[in-house]
C-alpha atoms as a PDB file:
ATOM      1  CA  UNK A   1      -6.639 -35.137  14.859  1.00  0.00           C
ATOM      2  CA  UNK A   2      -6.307 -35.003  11.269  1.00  0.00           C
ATOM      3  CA  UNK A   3      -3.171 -36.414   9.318  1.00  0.00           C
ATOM      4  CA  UNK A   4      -0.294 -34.255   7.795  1.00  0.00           C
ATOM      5  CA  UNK A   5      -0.928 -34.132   3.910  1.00  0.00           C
ATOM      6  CA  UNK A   6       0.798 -31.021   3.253  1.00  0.00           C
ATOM      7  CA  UNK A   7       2.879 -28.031   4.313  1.00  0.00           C
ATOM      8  CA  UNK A   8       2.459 -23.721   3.293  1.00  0.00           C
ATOM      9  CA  UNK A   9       5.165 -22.052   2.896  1.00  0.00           C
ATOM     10  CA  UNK A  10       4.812 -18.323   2.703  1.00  0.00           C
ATOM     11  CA  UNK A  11       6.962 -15.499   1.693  1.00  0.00           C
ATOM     12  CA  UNK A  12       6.878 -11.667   2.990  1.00  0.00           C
ATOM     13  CA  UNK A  13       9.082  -9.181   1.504  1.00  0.00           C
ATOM     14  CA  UNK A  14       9.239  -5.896   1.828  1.00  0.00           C
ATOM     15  CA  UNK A  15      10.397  -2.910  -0.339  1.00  0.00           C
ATOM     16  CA  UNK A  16      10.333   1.163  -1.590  1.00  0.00           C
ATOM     17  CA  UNK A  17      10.563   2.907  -4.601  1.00  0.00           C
ATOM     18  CA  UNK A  18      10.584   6.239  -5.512  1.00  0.00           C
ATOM     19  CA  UNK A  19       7.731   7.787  -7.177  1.00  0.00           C
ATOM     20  CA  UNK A  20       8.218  10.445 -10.038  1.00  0.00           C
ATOM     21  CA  UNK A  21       5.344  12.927 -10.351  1.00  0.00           C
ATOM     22  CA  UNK A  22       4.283  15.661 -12.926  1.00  0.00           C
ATOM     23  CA  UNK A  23       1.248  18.163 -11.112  1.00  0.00           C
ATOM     24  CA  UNK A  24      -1.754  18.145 -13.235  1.00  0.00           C
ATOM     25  CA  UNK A  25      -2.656  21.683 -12.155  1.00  0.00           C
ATOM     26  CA  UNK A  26       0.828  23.280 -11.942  1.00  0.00           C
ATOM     27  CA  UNK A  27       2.924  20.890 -14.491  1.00  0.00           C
ATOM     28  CA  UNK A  28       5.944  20.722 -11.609  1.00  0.00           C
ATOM     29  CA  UNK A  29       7.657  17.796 -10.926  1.00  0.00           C
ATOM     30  CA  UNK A  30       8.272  15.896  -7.795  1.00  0.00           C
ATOM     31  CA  UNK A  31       9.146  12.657  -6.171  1.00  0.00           C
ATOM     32  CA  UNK A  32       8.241  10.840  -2.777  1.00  0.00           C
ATOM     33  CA  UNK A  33       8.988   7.351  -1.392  1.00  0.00           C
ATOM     34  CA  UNK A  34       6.361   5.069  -1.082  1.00  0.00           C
ATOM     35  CA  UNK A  35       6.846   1.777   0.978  1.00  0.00           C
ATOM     36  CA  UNK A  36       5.057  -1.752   0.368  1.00  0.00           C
ATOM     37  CA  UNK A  37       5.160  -4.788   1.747  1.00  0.00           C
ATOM     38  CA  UNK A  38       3.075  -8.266  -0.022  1.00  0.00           C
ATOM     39  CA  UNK A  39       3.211 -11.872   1.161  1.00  0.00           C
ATOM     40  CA  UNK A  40       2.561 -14.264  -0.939  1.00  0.00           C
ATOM     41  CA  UNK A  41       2.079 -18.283  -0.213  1.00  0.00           C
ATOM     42  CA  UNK A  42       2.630 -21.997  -2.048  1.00  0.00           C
ATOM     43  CA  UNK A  43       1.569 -25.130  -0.905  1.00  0.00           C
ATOM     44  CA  UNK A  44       3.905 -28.676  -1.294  1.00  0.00           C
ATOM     45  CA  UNK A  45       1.536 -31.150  -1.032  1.00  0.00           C
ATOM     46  CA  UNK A  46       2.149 -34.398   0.658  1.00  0.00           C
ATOM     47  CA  UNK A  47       5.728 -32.591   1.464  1.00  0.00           C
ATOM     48  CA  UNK A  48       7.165 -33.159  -2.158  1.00  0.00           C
ATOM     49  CA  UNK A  49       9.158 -30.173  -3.381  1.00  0.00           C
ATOM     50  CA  UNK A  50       9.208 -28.305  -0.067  1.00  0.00           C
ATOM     51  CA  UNK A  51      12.055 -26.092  -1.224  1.00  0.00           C
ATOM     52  CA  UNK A  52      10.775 -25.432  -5.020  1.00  0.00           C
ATOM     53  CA  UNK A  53       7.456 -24.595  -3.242  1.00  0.00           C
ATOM     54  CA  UNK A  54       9.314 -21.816  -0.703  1.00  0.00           C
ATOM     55  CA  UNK A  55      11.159 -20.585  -3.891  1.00  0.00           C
ATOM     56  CA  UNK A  56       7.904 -20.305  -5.763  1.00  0.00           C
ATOM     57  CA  UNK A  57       6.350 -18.446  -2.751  1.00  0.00           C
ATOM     58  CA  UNK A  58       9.434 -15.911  -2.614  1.00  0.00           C
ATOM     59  CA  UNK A  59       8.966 -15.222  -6.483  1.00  0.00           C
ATOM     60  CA  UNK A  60       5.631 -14.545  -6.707  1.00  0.00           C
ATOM     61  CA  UNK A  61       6.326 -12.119  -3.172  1.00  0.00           C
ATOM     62  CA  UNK A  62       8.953 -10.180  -5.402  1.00  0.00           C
ATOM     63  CA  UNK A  63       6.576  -9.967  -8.398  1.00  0.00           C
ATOM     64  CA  UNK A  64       3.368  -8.568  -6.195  1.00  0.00           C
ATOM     65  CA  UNK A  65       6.037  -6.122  -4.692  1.00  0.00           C
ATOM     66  CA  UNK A  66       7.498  -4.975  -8.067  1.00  0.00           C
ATOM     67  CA  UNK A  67       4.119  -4.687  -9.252  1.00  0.00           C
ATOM     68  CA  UNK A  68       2.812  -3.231  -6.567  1.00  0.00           C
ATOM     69  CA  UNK A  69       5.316  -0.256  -6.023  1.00  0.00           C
ATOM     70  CA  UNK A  70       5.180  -0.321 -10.290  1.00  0.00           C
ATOM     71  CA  UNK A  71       1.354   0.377 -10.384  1.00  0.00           C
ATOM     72  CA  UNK A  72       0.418   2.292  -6.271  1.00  0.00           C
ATOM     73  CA  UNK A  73       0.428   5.532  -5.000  1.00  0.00           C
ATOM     74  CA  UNK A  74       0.276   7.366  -1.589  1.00  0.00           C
ATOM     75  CA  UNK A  75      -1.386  10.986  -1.478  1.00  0.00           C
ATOM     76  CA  UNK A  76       1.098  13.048  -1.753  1.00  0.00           C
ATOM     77  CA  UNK A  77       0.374  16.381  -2.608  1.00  0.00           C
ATOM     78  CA  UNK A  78       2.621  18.292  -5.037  1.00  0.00           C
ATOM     79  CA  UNK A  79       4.622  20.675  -3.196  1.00  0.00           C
ATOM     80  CA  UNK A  80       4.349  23.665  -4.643  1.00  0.00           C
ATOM     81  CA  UNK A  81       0.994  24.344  -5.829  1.00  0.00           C
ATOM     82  CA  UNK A  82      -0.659  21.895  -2.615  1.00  0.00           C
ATOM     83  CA  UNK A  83      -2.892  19.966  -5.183  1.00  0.00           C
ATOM     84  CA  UNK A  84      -3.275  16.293  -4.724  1.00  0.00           C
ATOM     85  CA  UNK A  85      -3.534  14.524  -8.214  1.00  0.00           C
ATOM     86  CA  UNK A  86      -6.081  12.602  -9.449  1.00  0.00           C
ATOM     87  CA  UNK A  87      -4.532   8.980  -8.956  1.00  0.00           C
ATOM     88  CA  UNK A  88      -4.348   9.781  -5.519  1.00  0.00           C
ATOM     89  CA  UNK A  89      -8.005  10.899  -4.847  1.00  0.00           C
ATOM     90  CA  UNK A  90      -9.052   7.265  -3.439  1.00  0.00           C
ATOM     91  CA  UNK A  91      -6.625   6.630  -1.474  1.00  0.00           C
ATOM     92  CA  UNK A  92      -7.652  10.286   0.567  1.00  0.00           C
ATOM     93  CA  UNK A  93     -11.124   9.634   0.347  1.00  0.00           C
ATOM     94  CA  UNK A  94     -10.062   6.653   2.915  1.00  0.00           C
ATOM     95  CA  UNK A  95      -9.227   8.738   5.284  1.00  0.00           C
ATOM     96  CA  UNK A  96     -12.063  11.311   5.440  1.00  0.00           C
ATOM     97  CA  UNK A  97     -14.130  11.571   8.068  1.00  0.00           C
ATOM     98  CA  UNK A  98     -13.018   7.771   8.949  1.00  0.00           C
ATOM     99  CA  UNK A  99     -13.794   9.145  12.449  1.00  0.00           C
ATOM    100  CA  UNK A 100     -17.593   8.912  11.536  1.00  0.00           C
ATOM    101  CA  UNK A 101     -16.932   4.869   9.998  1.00  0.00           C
ATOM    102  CA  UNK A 102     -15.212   3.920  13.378  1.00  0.00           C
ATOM    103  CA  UNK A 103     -18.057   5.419  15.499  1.00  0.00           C
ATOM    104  CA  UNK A 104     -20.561   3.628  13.292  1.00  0.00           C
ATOM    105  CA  UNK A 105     -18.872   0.238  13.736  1.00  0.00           C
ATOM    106  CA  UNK A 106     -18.922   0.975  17.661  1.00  0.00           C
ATOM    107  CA  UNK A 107     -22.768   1.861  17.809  1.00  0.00           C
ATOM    108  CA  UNK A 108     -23.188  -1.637  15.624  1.00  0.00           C
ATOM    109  CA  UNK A 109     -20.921  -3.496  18.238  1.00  0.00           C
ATOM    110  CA  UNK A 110     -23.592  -2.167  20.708  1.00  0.00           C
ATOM    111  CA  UNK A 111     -26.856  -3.020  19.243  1.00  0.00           C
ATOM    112  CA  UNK A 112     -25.262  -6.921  18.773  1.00  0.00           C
ATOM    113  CA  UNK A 113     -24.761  -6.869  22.482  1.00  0.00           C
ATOM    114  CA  UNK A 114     -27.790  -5.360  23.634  1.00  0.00           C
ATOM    115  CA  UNK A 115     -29.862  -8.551  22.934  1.00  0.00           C
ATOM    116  CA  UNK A 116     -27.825 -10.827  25.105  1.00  0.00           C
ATOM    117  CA  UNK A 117     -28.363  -7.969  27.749  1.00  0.00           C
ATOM    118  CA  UNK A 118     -32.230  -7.772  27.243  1.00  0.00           C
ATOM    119  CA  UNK A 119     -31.962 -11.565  27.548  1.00  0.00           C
ATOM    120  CA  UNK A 120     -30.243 -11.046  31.160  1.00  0.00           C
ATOM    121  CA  UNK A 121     -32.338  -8.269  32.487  1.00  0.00           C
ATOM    122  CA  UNK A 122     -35.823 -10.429  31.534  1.00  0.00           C
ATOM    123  CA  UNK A 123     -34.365 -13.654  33.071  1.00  0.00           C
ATOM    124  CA  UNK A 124     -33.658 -11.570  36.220  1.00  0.00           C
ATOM    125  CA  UNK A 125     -35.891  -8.809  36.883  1.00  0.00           C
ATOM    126  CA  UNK A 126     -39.678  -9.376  37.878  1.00  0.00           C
ATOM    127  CA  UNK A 127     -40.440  -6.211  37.201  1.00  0.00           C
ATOM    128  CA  UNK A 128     -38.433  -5.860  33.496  1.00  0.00           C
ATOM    129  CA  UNK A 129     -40.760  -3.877  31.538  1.00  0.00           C
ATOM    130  CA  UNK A 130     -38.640  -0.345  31.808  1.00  0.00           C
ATOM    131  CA  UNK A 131     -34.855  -2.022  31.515  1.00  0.00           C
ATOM    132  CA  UNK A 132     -36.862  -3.975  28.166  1.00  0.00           C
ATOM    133  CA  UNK A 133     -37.806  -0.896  26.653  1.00  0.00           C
ATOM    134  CA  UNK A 134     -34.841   1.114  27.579  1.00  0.00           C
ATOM    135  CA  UNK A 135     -32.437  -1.644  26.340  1.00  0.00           C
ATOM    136  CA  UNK A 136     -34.823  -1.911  22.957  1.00  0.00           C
ATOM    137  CA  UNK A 137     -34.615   1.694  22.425  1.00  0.00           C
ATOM    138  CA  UNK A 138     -30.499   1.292  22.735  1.00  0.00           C
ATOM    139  CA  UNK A 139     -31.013  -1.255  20.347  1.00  0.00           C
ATOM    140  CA  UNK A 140     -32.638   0.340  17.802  1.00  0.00           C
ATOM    141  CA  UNK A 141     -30.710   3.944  18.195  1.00  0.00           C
ATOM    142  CA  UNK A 142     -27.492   2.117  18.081  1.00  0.00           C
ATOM    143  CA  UNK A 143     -28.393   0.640  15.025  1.00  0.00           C
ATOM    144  CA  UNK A 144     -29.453   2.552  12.618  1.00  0.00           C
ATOM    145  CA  UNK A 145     -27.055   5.287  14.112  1.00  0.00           C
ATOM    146  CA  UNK A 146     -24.402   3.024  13.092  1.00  0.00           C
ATOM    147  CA  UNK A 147     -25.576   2.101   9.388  1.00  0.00           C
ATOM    148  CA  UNK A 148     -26.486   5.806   9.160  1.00  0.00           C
ATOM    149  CA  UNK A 149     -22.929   7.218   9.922  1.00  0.00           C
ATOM    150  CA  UNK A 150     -21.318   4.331   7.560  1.00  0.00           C
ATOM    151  CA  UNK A 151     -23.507   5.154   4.634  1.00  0.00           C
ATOM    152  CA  UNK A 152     -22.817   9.019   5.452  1.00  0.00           C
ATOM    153  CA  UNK A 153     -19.663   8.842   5.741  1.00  0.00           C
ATOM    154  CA  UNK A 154     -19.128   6.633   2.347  1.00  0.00           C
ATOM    155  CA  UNK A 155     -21.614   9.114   0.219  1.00  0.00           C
ATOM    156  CA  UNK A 156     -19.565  12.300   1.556  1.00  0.00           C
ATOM    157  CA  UNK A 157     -16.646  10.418   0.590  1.00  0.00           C
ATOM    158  CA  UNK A 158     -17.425   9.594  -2.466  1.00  0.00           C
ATOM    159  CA  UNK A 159     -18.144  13.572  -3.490  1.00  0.00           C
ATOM    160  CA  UNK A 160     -15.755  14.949  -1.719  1.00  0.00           C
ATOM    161  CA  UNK A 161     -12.916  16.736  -3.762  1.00  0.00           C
ATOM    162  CA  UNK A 162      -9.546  16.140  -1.891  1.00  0.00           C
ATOM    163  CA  UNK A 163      -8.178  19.571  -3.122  1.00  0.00           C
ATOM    164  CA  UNK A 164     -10.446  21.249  -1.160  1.00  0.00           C
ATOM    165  CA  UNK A 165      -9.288  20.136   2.349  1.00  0.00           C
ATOM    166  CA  UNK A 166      -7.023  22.815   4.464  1.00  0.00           C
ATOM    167  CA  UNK A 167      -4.104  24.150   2.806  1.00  0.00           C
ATOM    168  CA  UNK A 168      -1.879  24.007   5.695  1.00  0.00           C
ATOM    169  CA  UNK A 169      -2.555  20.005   5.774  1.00  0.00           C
ATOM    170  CA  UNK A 170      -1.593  19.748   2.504  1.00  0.00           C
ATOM    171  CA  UNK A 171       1.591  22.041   2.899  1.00  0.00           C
ATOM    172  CA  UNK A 172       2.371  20.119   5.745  1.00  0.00           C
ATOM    173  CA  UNK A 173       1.734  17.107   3.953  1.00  0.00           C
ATOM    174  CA  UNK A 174       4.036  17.732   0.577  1.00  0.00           C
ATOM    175  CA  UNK A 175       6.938  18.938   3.014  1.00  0.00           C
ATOM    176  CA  UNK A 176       6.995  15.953   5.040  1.00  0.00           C
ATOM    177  CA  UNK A 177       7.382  13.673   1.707  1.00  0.00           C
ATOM    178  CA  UNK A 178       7.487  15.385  -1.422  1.00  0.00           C
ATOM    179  CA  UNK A 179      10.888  15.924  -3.237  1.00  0.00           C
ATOM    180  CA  UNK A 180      11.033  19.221  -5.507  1.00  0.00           C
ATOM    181  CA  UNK A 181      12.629  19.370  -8.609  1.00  0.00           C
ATOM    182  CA  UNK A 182      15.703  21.300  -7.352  1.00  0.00           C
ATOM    183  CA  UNK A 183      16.567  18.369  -5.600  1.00  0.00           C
ATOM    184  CA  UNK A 184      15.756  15.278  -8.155  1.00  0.00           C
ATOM    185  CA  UNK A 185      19.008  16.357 -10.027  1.00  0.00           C
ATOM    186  CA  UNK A 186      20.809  15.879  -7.055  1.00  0.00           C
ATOM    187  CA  UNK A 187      19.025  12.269  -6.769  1.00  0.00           C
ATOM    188  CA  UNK A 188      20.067  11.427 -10.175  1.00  0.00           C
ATOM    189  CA  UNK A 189      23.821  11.588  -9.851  1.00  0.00           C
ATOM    190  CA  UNK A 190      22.924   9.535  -6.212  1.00  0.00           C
ATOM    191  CA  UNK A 191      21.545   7.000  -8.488  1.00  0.00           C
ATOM    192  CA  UNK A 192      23.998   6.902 -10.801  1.00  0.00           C
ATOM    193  CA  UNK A 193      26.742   6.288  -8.292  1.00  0.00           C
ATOM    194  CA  UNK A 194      24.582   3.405  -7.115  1.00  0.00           C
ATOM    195  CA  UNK A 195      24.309   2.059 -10.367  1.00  0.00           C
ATOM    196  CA  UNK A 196      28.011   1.804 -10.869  1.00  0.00           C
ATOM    197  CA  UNK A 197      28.635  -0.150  -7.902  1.00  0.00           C
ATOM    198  CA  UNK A 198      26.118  -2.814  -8.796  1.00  0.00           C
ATOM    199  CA  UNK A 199      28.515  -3.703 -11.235  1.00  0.00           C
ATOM    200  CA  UNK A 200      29.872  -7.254 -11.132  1.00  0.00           C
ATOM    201  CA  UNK A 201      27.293  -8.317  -8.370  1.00  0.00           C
ATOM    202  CA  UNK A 202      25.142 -10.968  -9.024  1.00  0.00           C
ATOM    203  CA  UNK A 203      21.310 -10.355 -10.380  1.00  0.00           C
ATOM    204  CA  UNK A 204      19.741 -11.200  -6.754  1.00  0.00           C
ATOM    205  CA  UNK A 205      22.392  -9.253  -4.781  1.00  0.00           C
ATOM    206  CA  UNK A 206      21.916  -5.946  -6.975  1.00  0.00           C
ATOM    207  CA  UNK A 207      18.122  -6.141  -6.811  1.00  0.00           C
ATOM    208  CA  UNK A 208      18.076  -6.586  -2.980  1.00  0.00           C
ATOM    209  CA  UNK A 209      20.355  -3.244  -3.167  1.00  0.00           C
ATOM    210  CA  UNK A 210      18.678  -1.292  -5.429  1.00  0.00           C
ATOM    211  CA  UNK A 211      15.064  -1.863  -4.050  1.00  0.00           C
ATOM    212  CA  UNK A 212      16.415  -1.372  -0.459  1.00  0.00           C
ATOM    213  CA  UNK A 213      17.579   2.285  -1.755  1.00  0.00           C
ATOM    214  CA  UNK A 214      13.893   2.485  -3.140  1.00  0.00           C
ATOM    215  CA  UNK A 215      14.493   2.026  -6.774  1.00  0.00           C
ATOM    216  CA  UNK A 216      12.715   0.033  -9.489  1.00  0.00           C
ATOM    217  CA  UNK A 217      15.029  -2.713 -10.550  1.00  0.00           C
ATOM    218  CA  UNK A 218      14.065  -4.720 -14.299  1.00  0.00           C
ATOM    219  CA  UNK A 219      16.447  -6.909 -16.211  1.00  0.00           C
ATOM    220  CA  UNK A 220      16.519  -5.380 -20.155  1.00  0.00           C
ATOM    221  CA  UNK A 221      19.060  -8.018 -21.269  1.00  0.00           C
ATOM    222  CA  UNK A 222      20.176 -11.202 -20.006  1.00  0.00           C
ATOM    223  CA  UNK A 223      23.084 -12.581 -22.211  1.00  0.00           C
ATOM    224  CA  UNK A 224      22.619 -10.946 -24.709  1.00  0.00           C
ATOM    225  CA  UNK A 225      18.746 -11.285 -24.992  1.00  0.00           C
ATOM    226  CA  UNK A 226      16.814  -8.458 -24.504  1.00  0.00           C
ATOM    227  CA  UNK A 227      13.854  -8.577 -21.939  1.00  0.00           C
ATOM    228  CA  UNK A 228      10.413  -6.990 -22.395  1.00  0.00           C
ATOM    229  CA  UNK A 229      10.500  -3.965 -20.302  1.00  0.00           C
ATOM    230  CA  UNK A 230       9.153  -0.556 -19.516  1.00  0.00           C
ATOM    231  CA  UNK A 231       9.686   2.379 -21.571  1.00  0.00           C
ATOM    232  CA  UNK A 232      10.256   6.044 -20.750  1.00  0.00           C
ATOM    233  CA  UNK A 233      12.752   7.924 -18.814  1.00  0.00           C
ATOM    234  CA  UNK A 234      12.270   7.396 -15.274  1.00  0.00           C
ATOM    235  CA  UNK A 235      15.407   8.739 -12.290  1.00  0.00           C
ATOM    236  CA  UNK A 236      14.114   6.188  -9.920  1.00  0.00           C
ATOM    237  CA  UNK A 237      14.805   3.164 -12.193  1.00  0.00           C
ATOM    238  CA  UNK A 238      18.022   1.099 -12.739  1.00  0.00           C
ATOM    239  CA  UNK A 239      17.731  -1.209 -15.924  1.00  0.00           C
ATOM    240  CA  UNK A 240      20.625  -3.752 -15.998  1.00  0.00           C
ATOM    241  CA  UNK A 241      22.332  -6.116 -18.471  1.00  0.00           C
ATOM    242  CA  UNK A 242      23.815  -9.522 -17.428  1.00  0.00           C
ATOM    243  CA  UNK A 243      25.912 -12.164 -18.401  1.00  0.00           C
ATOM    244  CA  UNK A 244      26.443 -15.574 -16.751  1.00  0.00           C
ATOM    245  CA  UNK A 245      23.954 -13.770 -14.041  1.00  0.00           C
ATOM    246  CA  UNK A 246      26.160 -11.088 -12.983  1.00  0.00           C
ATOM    247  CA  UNK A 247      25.520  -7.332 -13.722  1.00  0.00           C
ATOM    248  CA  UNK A 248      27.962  -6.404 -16.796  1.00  0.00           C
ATOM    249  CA  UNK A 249      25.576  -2.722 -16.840  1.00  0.00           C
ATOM    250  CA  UNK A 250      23.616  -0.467 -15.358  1.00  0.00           C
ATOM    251  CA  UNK A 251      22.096   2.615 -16.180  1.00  0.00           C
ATOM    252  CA  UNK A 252      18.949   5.180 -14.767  1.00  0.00           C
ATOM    253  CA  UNK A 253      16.107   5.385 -17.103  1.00  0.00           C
END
């Protein structure tokens, strides 16, 4: 047994934001929530700095999360024209036909085990000739029925044009998650209500609010220095100000 030299400390948060969405075939605008969660990991080696190495792991967590939910997308389709846009066309492409992928990794599962099987029936039959060739021709079907279906399945995949799947799906799809327009205004004076009362909290304590109402959270100034951050109006962001580390403003955009 090997010696202690070090100790991992890892970090899983979790968190939402709202996604704002202009239809490239219709121009309207919508919203869904989209959920993440990252973990993220730092080693203290030979157990120096155990807490600045959990702290490091929780930072870099937040970062991949604000990144993440910054930069992702699920496929939602936009709910009044159906159309799925184009930043979304991978992630759907996952999902078709993964029926044919899972049946593929099944027939592969069966060709490894059909050796050890052809082993048993030659060790134990005296007469193994038929269960050989019947157990080779398993073999053989499962396998190349199971790289067949894969590579199938990826190449149909890769051509197929998400817009063209069922319009029910996709109605049924946009209800469940999308947000129209007429109700984003409504959202709005939500998040401005929620800005206000993050107000004289401290930094942490307003991010862990705003991100558990599914909002992006970035510091703009910070005693009177202003931060890099990103531009453009967005409903489902809350920039802040702070001084001594405690929210002095908030605002949507």
């Amino acid at each position: 047994m090997g010696i202690p030299y070090a100790m991992e400390y890892i970090a899983t948060v979790a968190g939402a934001a709202l996604k704002l969405v202009q239809c490239e075939k219709c121009q309207a605008v919508y919203m869904y929530r989209m959920e993440r969660q990252v973990q993220s990991s730092e080693t203290s080696w030979l157990f120096v700095d155990g807490q600045g190495a959990e702290n490091r792991a929780a930072a870099r967590a937040r970062q991949q999360l604000e990144q993440t939910l910054e930069h992702d997308c699920d496929p939602v389709p936009c709910p009044e024209c159906g159309c799925y846009q184009e930043p979304m066309f991978a992630a759907v492409r996952q999902r078709h036909r993964r029926w044919m992928f899972y049946l593929g990794v099944l027939l592969l599962a069966i060709s490894c085990v059909s050796p050890c099987q052809l082993a048993t029936v030659s060790a134990k039959s005296q007469d193994p000739t038929v269960a050989r060739q019947l157990l080779i021709t398993v073999l053989l079907v499962s396998l190349m029925g199971g790289i067949s279906l894969i590579m199938v399945r990826k190449l149909q995949s890769m051509n197929w044009d998400p817009n063209s799947a069922d319009q029910d799906l996709k109605s049924r799809a946009a209800k469940s998650r999308a947000i129209p327009k007429a109700h984003i205004d409504k959202l709005v004076q939500a998040a401005k209500s929620l800005a206000e009362s993050l107000i004289g909290l401290t930094n942490t304590e307003a991010e862990a609010i705003a991100y558990s109402h599914g909002f992006h959270y970035q510091v703009v100034m910070s005693d009177g220095e202003c931060y890099p951050s990103t531009t453009g109006f967005a409903p489902n962001r809350i920039n802040v100000a702070l001084t001594d580390g405690r929210v002095t403003k908030a605002y949507i955009g």
